[in-house]
PDB file of N, CA and C in Angstrom:
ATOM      1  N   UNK A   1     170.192 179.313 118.739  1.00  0.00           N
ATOM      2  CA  UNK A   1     168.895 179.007 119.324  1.00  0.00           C
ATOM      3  C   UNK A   1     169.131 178.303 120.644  1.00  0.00           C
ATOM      4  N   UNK A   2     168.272 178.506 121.187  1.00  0.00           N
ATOM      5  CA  UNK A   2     168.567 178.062 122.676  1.00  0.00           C
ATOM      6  C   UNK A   2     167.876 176.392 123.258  1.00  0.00           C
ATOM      7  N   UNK A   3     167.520 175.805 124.187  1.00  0.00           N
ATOM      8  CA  UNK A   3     167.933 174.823 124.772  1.00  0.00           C
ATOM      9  C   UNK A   3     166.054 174.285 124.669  1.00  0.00           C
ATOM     10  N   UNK A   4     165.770 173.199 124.331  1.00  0.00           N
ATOM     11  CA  UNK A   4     164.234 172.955 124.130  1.00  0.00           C
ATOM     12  C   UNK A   4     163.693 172.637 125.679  1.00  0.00           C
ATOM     13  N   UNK A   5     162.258 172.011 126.062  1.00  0.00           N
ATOM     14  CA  UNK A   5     162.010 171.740 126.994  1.00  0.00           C
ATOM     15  C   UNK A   5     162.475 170.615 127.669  1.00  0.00           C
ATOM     16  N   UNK A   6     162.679 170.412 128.762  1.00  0.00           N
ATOM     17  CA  UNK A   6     162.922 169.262 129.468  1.00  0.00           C
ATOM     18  C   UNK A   6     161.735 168.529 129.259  1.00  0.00           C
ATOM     19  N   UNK A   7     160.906 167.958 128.257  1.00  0.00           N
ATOM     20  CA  UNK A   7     160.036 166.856 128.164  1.00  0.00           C
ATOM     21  C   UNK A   7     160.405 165.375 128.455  1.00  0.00           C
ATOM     22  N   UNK A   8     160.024 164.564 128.218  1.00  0.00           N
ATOM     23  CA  UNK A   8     160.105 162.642 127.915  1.00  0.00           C
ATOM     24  C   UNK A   8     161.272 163.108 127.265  1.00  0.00           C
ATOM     25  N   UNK A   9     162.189 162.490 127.889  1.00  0.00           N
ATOM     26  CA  UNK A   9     163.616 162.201 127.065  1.00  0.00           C
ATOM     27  C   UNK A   9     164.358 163.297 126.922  1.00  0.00           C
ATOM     28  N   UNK A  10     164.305 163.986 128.053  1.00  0.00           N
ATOM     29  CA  UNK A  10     165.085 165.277 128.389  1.00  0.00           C
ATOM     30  C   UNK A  10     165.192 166.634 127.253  1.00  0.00           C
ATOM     31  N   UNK A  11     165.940 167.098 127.582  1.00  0.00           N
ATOM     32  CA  UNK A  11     166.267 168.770 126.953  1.00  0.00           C
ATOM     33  C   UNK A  11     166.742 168.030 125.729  1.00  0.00           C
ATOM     34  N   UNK A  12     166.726 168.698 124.253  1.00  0.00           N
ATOM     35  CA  UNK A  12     166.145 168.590 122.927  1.00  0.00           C
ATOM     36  C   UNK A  12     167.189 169.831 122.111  1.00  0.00           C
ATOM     37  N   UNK A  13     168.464 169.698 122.075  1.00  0.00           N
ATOM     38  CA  UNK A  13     168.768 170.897 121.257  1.00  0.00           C
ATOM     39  C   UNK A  13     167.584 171.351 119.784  1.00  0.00           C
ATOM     40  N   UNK A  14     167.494 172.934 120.049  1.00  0.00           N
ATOM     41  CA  UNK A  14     166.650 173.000 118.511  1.00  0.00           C
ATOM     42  C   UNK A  14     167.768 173.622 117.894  1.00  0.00           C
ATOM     43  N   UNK A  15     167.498 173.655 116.121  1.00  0.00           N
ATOM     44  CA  UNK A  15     168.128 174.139 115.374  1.00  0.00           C
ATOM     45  C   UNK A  15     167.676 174.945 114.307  1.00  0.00           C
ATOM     46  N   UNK A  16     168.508 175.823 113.779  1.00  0.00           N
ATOM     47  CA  UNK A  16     167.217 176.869 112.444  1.00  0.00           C
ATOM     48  C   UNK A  16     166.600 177.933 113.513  1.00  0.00           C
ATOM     49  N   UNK A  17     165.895 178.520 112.700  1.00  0.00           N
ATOM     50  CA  UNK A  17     164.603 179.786 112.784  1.00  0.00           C
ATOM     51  C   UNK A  17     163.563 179.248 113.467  1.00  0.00           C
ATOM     52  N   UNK A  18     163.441 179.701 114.213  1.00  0.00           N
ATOM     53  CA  UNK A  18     162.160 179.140 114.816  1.00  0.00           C
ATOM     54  C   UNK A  18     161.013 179.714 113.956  1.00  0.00           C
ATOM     55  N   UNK A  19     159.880 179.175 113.916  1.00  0.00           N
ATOM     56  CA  UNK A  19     158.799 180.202 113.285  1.00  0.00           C
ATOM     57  C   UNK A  19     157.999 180.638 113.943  1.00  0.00           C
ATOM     58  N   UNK A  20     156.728 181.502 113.991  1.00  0.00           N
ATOM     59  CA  UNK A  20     156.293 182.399 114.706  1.00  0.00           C
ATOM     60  C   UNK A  20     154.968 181.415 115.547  1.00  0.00           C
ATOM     61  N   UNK A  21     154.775 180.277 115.568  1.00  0.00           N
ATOM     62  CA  UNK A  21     153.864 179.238 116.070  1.00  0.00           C
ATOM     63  C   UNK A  21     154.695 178.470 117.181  1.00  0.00           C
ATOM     64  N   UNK A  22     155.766 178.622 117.008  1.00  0.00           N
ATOM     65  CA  UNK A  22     156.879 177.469 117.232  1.00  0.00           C
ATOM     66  C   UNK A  22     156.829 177.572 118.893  1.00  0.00           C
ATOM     67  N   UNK A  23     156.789 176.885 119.766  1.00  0.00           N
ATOM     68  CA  UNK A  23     156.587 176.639 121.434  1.00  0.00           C
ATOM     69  C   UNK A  23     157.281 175.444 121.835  1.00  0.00           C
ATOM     70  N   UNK A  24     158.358 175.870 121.879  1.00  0.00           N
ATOM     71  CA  UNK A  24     159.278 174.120 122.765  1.00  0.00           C
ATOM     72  C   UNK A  24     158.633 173.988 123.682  1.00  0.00           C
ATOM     73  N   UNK A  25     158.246 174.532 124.276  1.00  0.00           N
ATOM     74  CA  UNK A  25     157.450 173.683 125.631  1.00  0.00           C
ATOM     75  C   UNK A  25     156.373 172.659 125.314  1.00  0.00           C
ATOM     76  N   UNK A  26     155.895 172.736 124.110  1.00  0.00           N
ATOM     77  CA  UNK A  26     154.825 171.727 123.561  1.00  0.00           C
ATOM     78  C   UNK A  26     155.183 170.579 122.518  1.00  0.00           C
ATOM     79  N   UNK A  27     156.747 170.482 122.332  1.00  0.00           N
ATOM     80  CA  UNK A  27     157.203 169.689 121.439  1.00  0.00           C
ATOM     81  C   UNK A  27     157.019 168.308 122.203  1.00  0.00           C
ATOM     82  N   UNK A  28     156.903 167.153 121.253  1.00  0.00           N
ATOM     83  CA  UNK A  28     156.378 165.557 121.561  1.00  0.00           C
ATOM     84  C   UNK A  28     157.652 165.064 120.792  1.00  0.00           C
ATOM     85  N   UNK A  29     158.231 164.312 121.547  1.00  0.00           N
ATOM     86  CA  UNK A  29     159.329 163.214 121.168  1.00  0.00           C
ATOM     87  C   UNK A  29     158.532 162.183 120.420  1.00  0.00           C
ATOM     88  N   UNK A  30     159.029 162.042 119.562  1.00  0.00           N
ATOM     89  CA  UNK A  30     158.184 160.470 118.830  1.00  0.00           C
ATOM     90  C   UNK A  30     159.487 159.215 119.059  1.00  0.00           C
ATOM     91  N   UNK A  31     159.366 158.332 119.734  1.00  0.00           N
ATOM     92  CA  UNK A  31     160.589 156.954 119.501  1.00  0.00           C
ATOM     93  C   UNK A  31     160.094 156.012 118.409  1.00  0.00           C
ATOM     94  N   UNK A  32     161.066 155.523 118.107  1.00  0.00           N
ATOM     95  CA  UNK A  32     160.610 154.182 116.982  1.00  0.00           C
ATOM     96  C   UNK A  32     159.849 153.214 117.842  1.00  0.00           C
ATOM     97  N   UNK A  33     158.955 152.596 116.989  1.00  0.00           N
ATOM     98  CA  UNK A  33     158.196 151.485 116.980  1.00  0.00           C
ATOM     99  C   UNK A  33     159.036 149.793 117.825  1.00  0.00           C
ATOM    100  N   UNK A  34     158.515 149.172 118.491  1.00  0.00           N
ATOM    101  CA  UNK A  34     159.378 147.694 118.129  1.00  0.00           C
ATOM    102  C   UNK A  34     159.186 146.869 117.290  1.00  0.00           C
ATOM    103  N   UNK A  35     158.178 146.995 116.874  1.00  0.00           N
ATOM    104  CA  UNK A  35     157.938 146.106 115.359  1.00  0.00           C
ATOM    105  C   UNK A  35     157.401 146.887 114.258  1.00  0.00           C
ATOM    106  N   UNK A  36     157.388 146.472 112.940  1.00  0.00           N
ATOM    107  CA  UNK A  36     156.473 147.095 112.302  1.00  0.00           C
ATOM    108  C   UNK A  36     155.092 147.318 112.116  1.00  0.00           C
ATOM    109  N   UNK A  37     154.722 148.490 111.637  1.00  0.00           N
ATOM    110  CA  UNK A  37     152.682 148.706 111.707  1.00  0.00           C
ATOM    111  C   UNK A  37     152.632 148.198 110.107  1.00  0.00           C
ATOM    112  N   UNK A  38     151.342 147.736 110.571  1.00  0.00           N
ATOM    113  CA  UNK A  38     151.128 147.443 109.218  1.00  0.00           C
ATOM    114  C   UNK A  38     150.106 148.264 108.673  1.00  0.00           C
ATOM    115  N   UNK A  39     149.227 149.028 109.310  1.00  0.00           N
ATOM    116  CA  UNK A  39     148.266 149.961 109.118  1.00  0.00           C
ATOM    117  C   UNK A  39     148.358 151.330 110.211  1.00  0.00           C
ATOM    118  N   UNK A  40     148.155 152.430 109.668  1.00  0.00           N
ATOM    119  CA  UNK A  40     148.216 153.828 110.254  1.00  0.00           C
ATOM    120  C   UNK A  40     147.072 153.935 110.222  1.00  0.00           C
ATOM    121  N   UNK A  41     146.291 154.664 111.693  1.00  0.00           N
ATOM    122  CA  UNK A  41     145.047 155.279 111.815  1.00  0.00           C
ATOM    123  C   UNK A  41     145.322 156.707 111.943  1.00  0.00           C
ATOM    124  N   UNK A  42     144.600 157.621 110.957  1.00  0.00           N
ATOM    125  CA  UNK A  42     144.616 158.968 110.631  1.00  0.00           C
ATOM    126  C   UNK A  42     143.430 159.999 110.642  1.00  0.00           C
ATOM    127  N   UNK A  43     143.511 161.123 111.193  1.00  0.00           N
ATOM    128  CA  UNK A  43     142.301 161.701 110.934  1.00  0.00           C
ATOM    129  C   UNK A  43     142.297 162.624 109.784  1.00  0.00           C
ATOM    130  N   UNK A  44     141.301 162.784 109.213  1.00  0.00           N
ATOM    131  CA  UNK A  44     141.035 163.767 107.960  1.00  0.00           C
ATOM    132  C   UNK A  44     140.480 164.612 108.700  1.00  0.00           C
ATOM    133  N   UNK A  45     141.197 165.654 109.520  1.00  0.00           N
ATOM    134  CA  UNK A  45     140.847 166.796 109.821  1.00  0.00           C
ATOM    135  C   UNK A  45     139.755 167.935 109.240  1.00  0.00           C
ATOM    136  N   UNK A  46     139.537 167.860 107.802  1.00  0.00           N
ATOM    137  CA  UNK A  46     138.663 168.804 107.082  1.00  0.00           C
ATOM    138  C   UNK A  46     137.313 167.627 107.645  1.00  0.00           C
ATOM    139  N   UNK A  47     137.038 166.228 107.534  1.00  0.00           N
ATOM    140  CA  UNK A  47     135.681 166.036 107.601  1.00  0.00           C
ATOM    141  C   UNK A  47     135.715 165.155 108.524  1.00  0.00           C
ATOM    142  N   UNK A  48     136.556 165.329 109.632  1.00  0.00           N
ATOM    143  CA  UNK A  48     136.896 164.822 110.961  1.00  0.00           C
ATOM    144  C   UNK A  48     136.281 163.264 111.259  1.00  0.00           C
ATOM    145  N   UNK A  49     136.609 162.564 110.318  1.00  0.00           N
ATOM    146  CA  UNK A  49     136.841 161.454 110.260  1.00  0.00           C
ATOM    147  C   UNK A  49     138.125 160.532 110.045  1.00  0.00           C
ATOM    148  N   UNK A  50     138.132 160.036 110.678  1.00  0.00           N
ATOM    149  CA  UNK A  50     139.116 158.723 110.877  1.00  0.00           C
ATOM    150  C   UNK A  50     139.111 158.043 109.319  1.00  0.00           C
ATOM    151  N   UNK A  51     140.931 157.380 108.825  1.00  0.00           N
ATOM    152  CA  UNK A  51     141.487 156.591 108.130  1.00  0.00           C
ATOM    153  C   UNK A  51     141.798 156.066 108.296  1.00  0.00           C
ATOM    154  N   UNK A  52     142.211 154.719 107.805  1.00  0.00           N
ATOM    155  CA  UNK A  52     142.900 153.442 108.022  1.00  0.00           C
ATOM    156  C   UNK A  52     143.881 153.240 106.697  1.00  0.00           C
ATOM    157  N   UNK A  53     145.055 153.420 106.796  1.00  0.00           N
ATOM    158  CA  UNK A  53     146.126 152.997 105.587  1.00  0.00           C
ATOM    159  C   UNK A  53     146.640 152.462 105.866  1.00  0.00           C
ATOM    160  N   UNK A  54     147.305 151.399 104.696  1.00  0.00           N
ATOM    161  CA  UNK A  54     148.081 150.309 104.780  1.00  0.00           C
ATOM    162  C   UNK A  54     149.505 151.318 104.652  1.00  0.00           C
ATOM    163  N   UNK A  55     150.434 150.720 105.674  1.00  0.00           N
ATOM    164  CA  UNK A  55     151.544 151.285 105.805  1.00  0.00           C
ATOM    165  C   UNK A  55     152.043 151.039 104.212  1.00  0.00           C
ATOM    166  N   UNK A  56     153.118 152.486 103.621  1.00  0.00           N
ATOM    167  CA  UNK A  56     153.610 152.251 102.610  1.00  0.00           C
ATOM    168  C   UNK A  56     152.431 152.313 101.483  1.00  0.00           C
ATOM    169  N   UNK A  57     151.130 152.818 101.415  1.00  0.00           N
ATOM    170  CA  UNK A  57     150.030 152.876 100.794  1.00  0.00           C
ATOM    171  C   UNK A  57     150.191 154.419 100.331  1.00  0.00           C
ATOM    172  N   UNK A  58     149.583 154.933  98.858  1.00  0.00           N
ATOM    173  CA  UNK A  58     149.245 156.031  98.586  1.00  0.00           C
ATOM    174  C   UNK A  58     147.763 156.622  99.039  1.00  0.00           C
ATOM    175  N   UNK A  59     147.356 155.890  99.785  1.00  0.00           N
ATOM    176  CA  UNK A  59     145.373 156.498  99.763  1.00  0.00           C
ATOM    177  C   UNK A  59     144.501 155.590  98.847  1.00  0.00           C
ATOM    178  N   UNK A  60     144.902 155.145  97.620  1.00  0.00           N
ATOM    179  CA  UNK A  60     143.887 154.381  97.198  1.00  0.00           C
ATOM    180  C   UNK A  60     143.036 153.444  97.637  1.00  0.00           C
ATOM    181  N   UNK A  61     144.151 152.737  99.089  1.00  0.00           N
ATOM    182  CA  UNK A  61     143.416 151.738  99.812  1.00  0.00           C
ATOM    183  C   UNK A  61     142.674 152.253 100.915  1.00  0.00           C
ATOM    184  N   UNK A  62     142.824 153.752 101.173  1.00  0.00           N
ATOM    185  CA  UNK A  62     141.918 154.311 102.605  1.00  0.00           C
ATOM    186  C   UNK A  62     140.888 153.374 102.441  1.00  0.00           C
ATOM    187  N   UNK A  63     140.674 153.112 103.856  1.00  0.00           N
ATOM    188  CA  UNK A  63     139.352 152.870 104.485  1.00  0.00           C
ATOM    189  C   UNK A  63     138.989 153.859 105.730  1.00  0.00           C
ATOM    190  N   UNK A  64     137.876 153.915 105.596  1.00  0.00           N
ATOM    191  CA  UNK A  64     136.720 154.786 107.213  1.00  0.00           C
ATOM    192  C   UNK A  64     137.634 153.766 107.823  1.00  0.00           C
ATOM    193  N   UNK A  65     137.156 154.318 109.133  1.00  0.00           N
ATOM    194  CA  UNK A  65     137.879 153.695 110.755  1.00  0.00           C
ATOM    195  C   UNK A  65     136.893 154.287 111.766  1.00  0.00           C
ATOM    196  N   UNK A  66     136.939 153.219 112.901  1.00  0.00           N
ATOM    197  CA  UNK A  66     136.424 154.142 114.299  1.00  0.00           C
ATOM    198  C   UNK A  66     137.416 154.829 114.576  1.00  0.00           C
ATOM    199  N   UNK A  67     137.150 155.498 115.014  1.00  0.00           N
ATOM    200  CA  UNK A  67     138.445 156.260 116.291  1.00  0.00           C
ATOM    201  C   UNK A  67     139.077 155.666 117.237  1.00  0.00           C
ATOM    202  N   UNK A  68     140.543 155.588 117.340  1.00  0.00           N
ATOM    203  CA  UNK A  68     141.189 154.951 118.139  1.00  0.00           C
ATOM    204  C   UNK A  68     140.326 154.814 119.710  1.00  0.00           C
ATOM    205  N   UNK A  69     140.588 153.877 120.895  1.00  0.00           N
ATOM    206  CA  UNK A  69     140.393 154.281 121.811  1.00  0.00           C
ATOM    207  C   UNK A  69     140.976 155.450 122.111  1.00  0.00           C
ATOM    208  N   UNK A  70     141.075 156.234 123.422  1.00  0.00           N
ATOM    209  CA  UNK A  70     141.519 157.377 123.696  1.00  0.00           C
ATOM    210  C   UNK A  70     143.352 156.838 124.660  1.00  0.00           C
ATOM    211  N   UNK A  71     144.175 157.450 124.439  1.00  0.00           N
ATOM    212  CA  UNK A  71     145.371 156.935 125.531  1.00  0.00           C
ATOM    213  C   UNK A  71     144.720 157.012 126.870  1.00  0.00           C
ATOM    214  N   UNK A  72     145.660 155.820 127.948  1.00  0.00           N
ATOM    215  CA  UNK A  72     145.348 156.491 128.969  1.00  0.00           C
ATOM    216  C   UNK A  72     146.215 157.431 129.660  1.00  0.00           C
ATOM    217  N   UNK A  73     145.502 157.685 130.832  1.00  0.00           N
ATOM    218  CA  UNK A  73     146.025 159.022 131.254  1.00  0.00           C
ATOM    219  C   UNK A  73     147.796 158.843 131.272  1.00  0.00           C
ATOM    220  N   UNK A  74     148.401 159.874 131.072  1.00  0.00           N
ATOM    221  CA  UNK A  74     150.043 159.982 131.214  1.00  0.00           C
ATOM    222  C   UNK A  74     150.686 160.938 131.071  1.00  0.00           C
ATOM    223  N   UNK A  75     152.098 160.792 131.532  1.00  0.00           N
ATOM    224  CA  UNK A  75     152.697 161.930 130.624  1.00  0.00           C
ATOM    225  C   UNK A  75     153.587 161.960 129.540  1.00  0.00           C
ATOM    226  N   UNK A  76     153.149 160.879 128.906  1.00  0.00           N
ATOM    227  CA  UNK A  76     153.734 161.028 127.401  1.00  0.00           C
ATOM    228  C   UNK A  76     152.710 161.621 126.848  1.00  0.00           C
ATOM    229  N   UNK A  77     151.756 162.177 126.783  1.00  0.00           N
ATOM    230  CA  UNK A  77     150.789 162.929 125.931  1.00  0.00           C
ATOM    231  C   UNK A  77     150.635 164.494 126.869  1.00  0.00           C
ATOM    232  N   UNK A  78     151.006 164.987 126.056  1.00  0.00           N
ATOM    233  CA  UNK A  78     151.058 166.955 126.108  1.00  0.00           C
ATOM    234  C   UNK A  78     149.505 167.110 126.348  1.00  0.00           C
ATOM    235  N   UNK A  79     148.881 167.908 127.451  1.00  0.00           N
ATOM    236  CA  UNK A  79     147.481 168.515 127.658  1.00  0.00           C
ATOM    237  C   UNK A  79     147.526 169.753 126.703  1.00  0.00           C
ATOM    238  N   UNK A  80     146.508 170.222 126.526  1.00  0.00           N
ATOM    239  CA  UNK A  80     146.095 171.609 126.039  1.00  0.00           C
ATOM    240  C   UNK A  80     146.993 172.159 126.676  1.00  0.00           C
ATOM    241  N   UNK A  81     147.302 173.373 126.032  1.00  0.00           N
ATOM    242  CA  UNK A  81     147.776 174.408 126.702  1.00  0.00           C
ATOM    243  C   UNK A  81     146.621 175.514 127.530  1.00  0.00           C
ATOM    244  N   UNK A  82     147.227 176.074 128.610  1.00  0.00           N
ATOM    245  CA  UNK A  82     146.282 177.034 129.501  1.00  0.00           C
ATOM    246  C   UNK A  82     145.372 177.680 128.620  1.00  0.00           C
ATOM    247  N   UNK A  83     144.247 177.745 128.758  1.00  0.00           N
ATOM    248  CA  UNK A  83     143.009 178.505 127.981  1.00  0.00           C
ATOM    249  C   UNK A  83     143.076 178.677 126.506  1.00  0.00           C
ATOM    250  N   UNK A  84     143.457 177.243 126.287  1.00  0.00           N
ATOM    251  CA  UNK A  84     142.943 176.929 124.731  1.00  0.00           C
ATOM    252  C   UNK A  84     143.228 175.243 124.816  1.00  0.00           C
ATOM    253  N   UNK A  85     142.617 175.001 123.521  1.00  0.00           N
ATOM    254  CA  UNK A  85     142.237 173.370 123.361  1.00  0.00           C
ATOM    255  C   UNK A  85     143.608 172.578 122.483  1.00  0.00           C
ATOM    256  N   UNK A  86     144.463 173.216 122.127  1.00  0.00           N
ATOM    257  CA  UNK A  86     145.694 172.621 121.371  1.00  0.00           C
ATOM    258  C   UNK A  86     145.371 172.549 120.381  1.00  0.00           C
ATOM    259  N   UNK A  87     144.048 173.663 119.474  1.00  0.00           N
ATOM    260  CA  UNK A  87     143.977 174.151 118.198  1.00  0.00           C
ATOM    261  C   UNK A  87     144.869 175.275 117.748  1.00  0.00           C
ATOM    262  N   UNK A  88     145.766 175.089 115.998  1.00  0.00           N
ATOM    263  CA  UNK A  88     146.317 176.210 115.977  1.00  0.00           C
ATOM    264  C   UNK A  88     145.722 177.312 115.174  1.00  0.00           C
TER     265      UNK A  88
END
């Protein structure tokens, strides 16, 4: 397999099969944290509402959430791709 995108934190060897969705040019580096979270904000995509879990939680403790603010502008966050919204 060949050589990923030059994103945040340079070219990315991939490895394996790619699958038929698969677009290095849209891959997101994630780095570790400097401290620990103590709560994850999540969306429930089916009823597009926002979660709040306690890190290390099964769901029993979900709570509703607002929605994060939005990032600001940068380029650590990937735009849509050309003539679509970054739905797959």
């Amino acid at each position: 397999m060949g050589r990923g995108h030059p994103g945040q934190g340079g070219v990315r060897d991939s490895q394996g099969q790619p699958w038929a969705g698969y677009r290095p040019d849209r891959v997101a580096v994630v780095k570790p944290v400097t401290q620990p979270m103590d709560v994850l904000i999540i969306v429930d995509v089916v009823s597009n509402t926002w979660i709040e879990r306690k890190a290390g939680d099964d769901c029993r403790q979900d709570r509703t959430s607002d929605a994060p603010s939005p990032p600001p502008p940068s380029n650590d966050v990937l735009p849509p791709p050309p003539g679509g919204d970054g739905a797959s």
